[in-house]
PDB file of N, CA and C in Angstrom:
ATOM      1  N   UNK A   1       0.819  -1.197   0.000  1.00  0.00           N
ATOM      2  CA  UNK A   1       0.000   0.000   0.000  1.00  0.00           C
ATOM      3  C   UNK A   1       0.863   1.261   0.000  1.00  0.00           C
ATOM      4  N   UNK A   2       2.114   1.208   0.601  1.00  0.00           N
ATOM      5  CA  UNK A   2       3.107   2.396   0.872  1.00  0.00           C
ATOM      6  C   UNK A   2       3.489   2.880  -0.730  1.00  0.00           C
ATOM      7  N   UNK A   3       3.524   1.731  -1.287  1.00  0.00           N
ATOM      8  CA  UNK A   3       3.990   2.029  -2.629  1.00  0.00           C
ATOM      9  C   UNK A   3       3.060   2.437  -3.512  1.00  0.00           C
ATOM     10  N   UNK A   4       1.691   2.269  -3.446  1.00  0.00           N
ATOM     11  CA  UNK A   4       0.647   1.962  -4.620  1.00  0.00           C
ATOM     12  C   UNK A   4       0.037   3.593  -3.863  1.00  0.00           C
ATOM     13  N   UNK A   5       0.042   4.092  -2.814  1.00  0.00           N
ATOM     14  CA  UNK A   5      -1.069   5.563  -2.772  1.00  0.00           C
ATOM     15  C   UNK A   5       0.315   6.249  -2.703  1.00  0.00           C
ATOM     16  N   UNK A   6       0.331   7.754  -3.244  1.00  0.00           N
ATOM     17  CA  UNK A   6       1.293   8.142  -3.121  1.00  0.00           C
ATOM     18  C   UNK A   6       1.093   8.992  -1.744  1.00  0.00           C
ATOM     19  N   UNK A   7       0.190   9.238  -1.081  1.00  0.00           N
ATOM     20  CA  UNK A   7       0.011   9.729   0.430  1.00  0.00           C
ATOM     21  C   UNK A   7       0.439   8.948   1.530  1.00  0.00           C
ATOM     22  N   UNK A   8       0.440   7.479   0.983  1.00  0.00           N
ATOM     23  CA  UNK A   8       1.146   6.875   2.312  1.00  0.00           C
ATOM     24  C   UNK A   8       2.954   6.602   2.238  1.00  0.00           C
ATOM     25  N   UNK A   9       3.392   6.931   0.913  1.00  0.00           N
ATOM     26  CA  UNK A   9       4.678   6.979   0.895  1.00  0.00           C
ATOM     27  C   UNK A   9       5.691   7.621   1.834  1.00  0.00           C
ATOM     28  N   UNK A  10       5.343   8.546   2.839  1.00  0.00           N
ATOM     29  CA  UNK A  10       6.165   9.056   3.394  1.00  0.00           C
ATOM     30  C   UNK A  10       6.454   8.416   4.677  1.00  0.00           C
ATOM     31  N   UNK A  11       4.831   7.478   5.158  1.00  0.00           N
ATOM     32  CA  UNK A  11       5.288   7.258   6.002  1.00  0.00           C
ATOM     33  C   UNK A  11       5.782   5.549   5.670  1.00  0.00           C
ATOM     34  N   UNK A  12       6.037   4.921   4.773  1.00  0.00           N
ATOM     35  CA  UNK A  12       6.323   3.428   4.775  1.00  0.00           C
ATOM     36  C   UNK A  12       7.680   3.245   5.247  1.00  0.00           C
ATOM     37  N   UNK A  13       8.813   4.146   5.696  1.00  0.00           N
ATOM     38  CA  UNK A  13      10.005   3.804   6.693  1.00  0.00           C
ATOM     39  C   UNK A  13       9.310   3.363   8.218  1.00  0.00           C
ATOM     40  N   UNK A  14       8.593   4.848   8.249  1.00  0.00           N
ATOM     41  CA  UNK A  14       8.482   4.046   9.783  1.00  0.00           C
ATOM     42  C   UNK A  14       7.219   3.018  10.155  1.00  0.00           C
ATOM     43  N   UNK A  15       6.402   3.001   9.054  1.00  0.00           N
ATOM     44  CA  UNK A  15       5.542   1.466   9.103  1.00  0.00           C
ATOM     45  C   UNK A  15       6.433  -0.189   9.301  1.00  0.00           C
ATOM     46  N   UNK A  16       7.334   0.436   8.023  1.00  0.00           N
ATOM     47  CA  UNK A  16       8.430  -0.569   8.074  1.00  0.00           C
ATOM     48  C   UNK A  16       9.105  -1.152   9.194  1.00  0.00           C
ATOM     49  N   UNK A  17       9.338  -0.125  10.701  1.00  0.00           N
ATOM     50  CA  UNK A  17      10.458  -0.030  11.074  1.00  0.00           C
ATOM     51  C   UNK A  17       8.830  -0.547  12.397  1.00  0.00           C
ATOM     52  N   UNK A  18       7.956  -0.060  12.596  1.00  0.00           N
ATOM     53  CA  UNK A  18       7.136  -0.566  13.568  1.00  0.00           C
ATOM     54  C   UNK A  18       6.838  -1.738  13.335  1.00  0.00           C
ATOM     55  N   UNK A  19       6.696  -2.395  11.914  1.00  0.00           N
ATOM     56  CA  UNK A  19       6.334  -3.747  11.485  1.00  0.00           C
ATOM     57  C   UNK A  19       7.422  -5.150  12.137  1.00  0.00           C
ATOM     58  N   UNK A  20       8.653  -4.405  12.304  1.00  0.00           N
ATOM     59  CA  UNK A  20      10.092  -5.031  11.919  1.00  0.00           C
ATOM     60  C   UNK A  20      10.411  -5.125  13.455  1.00  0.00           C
ATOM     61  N   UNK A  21       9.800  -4.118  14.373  1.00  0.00           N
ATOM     62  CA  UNK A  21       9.633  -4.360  15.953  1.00  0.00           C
ATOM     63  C   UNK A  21       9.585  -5.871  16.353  1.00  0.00           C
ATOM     64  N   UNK A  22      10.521  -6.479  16.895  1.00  0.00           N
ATOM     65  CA  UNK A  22      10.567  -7.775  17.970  1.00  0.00           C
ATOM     66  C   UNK A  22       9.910  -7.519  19.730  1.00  0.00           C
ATOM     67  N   UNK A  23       9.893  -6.338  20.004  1.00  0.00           N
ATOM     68  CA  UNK A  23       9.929  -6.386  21.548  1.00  0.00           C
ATOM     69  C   UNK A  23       8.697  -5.997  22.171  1.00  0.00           C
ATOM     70  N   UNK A  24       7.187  -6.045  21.236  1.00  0.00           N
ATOM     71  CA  UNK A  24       6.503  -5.404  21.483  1.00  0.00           C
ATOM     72  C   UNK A  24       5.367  -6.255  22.499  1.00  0.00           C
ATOM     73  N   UNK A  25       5.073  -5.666  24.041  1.00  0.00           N
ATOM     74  CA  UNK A  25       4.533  -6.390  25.000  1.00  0.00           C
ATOM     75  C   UNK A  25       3.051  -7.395  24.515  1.00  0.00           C
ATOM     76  N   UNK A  26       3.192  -8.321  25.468  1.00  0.00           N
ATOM     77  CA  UNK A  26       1.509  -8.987  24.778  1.00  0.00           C
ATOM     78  C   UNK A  26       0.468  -8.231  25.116  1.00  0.00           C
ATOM     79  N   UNK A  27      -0.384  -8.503  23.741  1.00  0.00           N
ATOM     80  CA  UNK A  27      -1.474  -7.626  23.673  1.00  0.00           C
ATOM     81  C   UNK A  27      -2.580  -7.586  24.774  1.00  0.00           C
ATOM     82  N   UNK A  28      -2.865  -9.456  24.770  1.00  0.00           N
ATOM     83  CA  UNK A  28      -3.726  -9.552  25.705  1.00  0.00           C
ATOM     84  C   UNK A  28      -3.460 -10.914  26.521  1.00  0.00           C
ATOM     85  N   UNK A  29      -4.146 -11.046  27.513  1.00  0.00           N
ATOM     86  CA  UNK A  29      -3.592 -12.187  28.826  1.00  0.00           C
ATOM     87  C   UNK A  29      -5.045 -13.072  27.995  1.00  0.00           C
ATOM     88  N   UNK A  30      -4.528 -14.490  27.163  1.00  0.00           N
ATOM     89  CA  UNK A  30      -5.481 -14.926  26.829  1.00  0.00           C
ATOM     90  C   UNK A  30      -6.026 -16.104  28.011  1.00  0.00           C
ATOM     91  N   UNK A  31      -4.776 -16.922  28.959  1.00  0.00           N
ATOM     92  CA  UNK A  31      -5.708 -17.454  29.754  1.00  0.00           C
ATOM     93  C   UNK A  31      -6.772 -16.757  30.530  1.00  0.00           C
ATOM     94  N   UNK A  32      -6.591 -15.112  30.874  1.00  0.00           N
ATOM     95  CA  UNK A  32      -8.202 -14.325  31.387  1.00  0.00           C
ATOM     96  C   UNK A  32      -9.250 -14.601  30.086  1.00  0.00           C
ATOM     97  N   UNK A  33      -9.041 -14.254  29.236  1.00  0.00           N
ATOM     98  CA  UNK A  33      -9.757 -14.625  28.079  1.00  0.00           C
ATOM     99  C   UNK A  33     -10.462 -15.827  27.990  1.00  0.00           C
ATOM    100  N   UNK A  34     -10.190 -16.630  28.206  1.00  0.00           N
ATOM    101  CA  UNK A  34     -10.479 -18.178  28.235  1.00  0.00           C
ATOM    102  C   UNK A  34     -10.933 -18.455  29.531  1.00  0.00           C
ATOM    103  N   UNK A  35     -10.955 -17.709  30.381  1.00  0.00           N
ATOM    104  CA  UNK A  35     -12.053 -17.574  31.807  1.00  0.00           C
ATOM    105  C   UNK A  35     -12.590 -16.308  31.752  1.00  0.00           C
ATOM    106  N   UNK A  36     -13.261 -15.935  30.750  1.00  0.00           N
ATOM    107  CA  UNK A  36     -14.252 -14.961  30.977  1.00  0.00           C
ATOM    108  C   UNK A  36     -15.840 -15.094  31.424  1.00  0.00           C
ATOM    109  N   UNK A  37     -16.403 -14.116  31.928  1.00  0.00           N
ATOM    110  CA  UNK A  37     -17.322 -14.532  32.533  1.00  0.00           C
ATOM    111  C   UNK A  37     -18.453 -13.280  31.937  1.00  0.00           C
ATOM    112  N   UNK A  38     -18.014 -12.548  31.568  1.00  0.00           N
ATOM    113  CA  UNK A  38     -18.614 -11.171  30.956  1.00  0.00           C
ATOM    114  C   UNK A  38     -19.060 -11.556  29.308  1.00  0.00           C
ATOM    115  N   UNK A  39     -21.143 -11.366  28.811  1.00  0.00           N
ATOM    116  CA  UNK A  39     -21.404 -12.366  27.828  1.00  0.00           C
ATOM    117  C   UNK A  39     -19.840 -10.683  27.178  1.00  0.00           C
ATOM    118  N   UNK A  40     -19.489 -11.370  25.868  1.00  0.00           N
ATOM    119  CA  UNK A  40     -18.759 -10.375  24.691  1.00  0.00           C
ATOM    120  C   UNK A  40     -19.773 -10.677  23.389  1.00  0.00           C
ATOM    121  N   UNK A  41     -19.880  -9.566  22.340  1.00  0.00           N
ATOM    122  CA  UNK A  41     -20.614  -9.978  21.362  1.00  0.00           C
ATOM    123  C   UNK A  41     -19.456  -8.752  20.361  1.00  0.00           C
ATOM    124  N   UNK A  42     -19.208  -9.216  19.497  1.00  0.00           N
ATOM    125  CA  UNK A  42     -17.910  -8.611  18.250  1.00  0.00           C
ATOM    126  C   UNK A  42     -18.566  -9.115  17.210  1.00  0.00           C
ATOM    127  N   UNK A  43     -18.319  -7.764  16.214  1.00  0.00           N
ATOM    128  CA  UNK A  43     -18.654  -8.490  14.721  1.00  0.00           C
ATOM    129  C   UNK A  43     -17.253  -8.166  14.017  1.00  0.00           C
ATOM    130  N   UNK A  44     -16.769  -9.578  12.701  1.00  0.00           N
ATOM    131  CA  UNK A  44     -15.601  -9.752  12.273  1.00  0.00           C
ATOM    132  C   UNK A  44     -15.927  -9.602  10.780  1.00  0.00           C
ATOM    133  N   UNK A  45     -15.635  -8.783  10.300  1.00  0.00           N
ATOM    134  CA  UNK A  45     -15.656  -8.305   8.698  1.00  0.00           C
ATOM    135  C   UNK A  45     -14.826  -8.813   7.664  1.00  0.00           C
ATOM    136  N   UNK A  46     -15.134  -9.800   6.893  1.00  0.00           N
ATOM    137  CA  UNK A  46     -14.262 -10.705   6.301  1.00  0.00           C
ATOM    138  C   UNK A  46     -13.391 -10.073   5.625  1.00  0.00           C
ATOM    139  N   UNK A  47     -13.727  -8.889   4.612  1.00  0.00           N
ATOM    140  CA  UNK A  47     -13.050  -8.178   4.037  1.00  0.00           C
ATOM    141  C   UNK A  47     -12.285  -6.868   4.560  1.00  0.00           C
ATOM    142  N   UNK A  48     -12.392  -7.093   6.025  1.00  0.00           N
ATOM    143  CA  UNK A  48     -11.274  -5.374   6.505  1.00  0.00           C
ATOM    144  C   UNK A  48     -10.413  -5.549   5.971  1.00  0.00           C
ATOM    145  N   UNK A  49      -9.646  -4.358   5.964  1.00  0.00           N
ATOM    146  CA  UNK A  49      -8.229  -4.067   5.303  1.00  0.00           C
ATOM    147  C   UNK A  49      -7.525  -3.970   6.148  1.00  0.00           C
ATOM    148  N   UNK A  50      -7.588  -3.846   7.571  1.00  0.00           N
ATOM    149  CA  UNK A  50      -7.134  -3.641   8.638  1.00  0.00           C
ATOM    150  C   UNK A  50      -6.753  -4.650   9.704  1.00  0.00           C
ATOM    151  N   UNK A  51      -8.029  -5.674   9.681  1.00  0.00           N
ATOM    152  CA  UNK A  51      -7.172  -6.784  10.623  1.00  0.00           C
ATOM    153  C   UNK A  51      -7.582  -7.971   9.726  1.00  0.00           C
ATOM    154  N   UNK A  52      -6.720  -8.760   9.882  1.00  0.00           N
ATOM    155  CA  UNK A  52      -7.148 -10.130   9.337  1.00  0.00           C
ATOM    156  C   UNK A  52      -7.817 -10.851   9.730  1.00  0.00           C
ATOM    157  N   UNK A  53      -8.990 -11.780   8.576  1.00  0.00           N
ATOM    158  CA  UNK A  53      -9.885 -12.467   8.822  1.00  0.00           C
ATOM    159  C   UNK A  53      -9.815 -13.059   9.794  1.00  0.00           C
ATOM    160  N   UNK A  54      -8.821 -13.929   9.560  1.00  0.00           N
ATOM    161  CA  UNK A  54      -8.377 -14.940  10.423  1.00  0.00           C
ATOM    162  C   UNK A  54      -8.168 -14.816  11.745  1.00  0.00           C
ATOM    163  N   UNK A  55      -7.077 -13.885  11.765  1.00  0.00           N
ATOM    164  CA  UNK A  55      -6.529 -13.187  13.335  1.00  0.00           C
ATOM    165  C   UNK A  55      -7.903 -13.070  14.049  1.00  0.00           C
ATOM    166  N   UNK A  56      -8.757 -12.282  13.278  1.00  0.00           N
ATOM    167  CA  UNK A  56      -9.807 -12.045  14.402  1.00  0.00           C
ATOM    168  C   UNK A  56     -10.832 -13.099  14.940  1.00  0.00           C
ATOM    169  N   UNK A  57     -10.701 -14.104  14.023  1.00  0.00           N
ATOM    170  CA  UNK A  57     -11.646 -15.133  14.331  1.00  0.00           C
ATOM    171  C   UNK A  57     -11.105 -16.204  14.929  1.00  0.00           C
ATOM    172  N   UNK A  58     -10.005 -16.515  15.324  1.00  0.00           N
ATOM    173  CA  UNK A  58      -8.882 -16.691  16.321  1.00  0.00           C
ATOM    174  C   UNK A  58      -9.184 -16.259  17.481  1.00  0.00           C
ATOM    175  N   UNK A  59      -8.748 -14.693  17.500  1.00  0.00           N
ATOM    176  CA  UNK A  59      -8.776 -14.071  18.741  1.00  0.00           C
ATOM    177  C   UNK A  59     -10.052 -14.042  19.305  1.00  0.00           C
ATOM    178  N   UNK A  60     -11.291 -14.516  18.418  1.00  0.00           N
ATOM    179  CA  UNK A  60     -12.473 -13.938  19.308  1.00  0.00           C
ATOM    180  C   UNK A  60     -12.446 -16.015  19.821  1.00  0.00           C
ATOM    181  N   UNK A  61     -12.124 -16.180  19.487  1.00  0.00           N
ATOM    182  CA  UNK A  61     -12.313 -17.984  20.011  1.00  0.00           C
ATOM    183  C   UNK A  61     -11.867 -17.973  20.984  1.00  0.00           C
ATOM    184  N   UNK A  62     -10.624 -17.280  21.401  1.00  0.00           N
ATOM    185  CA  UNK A  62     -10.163 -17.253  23.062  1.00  0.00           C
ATOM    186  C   UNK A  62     -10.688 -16.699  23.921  1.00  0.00           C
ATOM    187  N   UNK A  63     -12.023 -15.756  23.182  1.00  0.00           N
ATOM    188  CA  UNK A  63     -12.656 -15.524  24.219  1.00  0.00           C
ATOM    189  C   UNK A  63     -13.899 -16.099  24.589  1.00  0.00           C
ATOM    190  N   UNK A  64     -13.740 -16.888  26.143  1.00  0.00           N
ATOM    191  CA  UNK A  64     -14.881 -17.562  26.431  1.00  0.00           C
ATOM    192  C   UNK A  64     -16.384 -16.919  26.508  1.00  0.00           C
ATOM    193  N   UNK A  65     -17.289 -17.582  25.618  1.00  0.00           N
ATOM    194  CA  UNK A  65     -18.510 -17.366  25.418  1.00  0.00           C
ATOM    195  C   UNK A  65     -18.475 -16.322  24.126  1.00  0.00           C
ATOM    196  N   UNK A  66     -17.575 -16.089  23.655  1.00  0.00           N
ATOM    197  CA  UNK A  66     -17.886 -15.187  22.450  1.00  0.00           C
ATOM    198  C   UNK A  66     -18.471 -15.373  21.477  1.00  0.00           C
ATOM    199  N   UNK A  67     -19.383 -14.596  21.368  1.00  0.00           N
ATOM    200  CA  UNK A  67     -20.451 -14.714  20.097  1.00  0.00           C
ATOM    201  C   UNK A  67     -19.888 -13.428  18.836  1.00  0.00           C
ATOM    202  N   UNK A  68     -19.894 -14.037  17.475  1.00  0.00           N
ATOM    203  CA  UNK A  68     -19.531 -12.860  16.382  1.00  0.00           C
ATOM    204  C   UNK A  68     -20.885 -12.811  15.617  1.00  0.00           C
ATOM    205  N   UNK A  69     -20.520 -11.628  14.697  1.00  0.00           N
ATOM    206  CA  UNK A  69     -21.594 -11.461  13.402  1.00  0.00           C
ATOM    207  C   UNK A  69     -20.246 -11.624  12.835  1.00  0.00           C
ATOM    208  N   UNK A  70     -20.335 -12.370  11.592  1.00  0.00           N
ATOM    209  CA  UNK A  70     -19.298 -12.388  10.556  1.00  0.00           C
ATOM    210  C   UNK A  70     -19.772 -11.729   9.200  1.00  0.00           C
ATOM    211  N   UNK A  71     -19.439 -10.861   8.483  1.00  0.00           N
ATOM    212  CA  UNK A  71     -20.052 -10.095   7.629  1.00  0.00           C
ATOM    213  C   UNK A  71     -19.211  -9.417   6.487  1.00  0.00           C
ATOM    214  N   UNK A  72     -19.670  -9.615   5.238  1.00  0.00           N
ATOM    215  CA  UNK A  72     -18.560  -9.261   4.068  1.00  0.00           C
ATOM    216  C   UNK A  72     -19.436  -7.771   4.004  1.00  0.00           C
ATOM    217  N   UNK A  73     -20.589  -7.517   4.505  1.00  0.00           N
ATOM    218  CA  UNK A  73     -21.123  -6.553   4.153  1.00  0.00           C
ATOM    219  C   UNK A  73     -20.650  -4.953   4.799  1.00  0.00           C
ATOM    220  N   UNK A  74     -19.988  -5.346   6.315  1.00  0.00           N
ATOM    221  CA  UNK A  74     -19.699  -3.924   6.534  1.00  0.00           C
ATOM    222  C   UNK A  74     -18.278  -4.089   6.542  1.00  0.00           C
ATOM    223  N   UNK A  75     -17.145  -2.648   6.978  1.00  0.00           N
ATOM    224  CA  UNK A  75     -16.318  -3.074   6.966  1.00  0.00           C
ATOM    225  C   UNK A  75     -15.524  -2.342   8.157  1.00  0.00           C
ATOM    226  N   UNK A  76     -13.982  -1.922   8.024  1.00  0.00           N
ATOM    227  CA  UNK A  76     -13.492  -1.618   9.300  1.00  0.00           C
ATOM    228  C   UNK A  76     -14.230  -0.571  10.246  1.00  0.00           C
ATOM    229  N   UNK A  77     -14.486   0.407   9.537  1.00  0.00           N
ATOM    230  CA  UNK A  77     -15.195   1.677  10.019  1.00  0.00           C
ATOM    231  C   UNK A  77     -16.858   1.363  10.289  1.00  0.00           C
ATOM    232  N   UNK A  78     -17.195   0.113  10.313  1.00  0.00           N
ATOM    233  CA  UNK A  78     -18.125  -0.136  10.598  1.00  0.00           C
ATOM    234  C   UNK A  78     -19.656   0.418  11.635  1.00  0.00           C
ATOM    235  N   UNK A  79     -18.425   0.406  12.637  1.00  0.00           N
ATOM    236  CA  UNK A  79     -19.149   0.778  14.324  1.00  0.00           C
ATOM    237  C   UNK A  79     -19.607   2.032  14.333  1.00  0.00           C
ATOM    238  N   UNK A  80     -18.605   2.865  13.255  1.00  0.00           N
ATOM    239  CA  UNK A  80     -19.224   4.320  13.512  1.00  0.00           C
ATOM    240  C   UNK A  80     -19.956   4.765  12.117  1.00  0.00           C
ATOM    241  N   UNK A  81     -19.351   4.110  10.621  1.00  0.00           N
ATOM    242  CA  UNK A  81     -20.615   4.327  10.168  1.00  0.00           C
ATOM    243  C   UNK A  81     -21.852   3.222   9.513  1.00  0.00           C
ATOM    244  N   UNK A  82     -22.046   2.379  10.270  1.00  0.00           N
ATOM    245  CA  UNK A  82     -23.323   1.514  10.013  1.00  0.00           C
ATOM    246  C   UNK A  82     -23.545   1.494  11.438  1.00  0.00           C
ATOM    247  N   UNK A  83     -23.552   2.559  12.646  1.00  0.00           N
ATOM    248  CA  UNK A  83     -24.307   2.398  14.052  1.00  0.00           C
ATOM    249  C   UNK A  83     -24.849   1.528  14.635  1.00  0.00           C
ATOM    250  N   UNK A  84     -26.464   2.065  13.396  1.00  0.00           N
ATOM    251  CA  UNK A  84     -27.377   1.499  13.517  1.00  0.00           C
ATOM    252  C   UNK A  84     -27.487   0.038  13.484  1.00  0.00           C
ATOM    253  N   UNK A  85     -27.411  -0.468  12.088  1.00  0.00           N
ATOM    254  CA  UNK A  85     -27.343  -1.744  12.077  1.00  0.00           C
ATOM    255  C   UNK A  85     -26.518  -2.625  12.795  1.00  0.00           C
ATOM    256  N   UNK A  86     -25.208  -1.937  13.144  1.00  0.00           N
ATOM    257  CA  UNK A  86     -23.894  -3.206  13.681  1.00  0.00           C
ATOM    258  C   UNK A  86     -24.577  -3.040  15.174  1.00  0.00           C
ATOM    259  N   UNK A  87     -25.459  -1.782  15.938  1.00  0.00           N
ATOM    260  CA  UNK A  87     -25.989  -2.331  17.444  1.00  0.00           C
ATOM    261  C   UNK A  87     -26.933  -3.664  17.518  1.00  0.00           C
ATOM    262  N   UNK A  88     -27.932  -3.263  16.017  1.00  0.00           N
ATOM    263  CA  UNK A  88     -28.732  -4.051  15.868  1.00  0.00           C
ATOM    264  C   UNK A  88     -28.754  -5.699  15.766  1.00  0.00           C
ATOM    265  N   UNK A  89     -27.807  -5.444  15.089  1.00  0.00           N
ATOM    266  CA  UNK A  89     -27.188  -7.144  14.575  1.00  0.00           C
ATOM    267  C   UNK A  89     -26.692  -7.916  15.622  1.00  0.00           C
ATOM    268  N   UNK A  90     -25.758  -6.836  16.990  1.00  0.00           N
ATOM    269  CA  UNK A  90     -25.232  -7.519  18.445  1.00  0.00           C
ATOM    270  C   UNK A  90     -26.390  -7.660  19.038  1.00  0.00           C
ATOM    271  N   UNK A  91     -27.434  -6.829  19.052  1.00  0.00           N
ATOM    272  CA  UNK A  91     -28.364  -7.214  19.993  1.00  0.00           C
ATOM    273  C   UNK A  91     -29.252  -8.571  19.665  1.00  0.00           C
ATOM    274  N   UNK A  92     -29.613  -8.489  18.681  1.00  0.00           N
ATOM    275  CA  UNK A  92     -29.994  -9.872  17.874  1.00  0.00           C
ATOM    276  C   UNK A  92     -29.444 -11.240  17.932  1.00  0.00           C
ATOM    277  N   UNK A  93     -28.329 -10.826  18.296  1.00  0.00           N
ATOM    278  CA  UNK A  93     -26.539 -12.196  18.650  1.00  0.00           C
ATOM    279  C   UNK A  93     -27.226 -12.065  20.129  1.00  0.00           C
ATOM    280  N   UNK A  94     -27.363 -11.189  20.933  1.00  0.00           N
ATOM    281  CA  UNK A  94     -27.676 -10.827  22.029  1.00  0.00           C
ATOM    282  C   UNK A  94     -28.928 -12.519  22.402  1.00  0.00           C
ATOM    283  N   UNK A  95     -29.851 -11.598  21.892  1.00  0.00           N
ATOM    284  CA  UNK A  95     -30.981 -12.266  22.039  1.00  0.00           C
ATOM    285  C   UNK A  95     -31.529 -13.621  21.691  1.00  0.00           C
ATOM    286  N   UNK A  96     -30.254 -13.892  21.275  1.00  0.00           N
ATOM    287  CA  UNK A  96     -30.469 -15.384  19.612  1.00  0.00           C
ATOM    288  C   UNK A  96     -31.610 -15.355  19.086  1.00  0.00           C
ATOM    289  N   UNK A  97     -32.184 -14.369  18.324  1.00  0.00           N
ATOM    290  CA  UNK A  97     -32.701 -14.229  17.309  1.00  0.00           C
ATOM    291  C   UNK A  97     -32.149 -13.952  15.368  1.00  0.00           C
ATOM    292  N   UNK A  98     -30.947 -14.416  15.865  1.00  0.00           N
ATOM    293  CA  UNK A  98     -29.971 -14.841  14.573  1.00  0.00           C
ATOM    294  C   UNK A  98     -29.771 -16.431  14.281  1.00  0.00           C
ATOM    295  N   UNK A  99     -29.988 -16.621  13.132  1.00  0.00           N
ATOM    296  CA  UNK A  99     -30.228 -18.233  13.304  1.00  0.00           C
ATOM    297  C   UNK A  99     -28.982 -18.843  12.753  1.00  0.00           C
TER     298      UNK A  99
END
């Protein structure tokens, strides 16, 4: 991407150089994760550009009791602009009225 927009060219050294980071602390304590007790409800957007499919559908597995919406339809910026629908869709996961 550093190469292909010419707006992100300036910064692809130090993308590079944060990418290329070894020492960076763990993100999250997954055995708490895996004893959670709080319901979680996340929706995972197959197509973000931002985190990977995968990664996230991974990471939401470590968390105990986690329920997703999986969806090609919205995407990273989701939460703030489809509101409406992405509350709608958790509450629905909420309620199991998603089949």
């Amino acid at each position: 991407m550093f190469e292909s927009f010419t707006e992100l060219r300036k910064l692809q050294k130090p993308a590079n150089m944060l990418a290329e980071f070894k020492e960076w602390p763990v993100l999250y304590d997954e055995r708490q994760l895996a004893e959670n007790k709080v319901p979680v409800y996340a929706t995972v957007c197959v197509d973000d550009m931002y985190v990977d499919y995968d990664f996230a559908r991974e990471t939401a597995r470590k968390i105990k009791g986690c329920k997703t919406v999986v969806t090609n339809v919205w995407y990273h910026n989701s939460n703030s602009a489809k509101t409406e629908d992405v509350f709608k869709s958790l509450l629905a996961l909420r309620d199991d009225t998603i089949d």
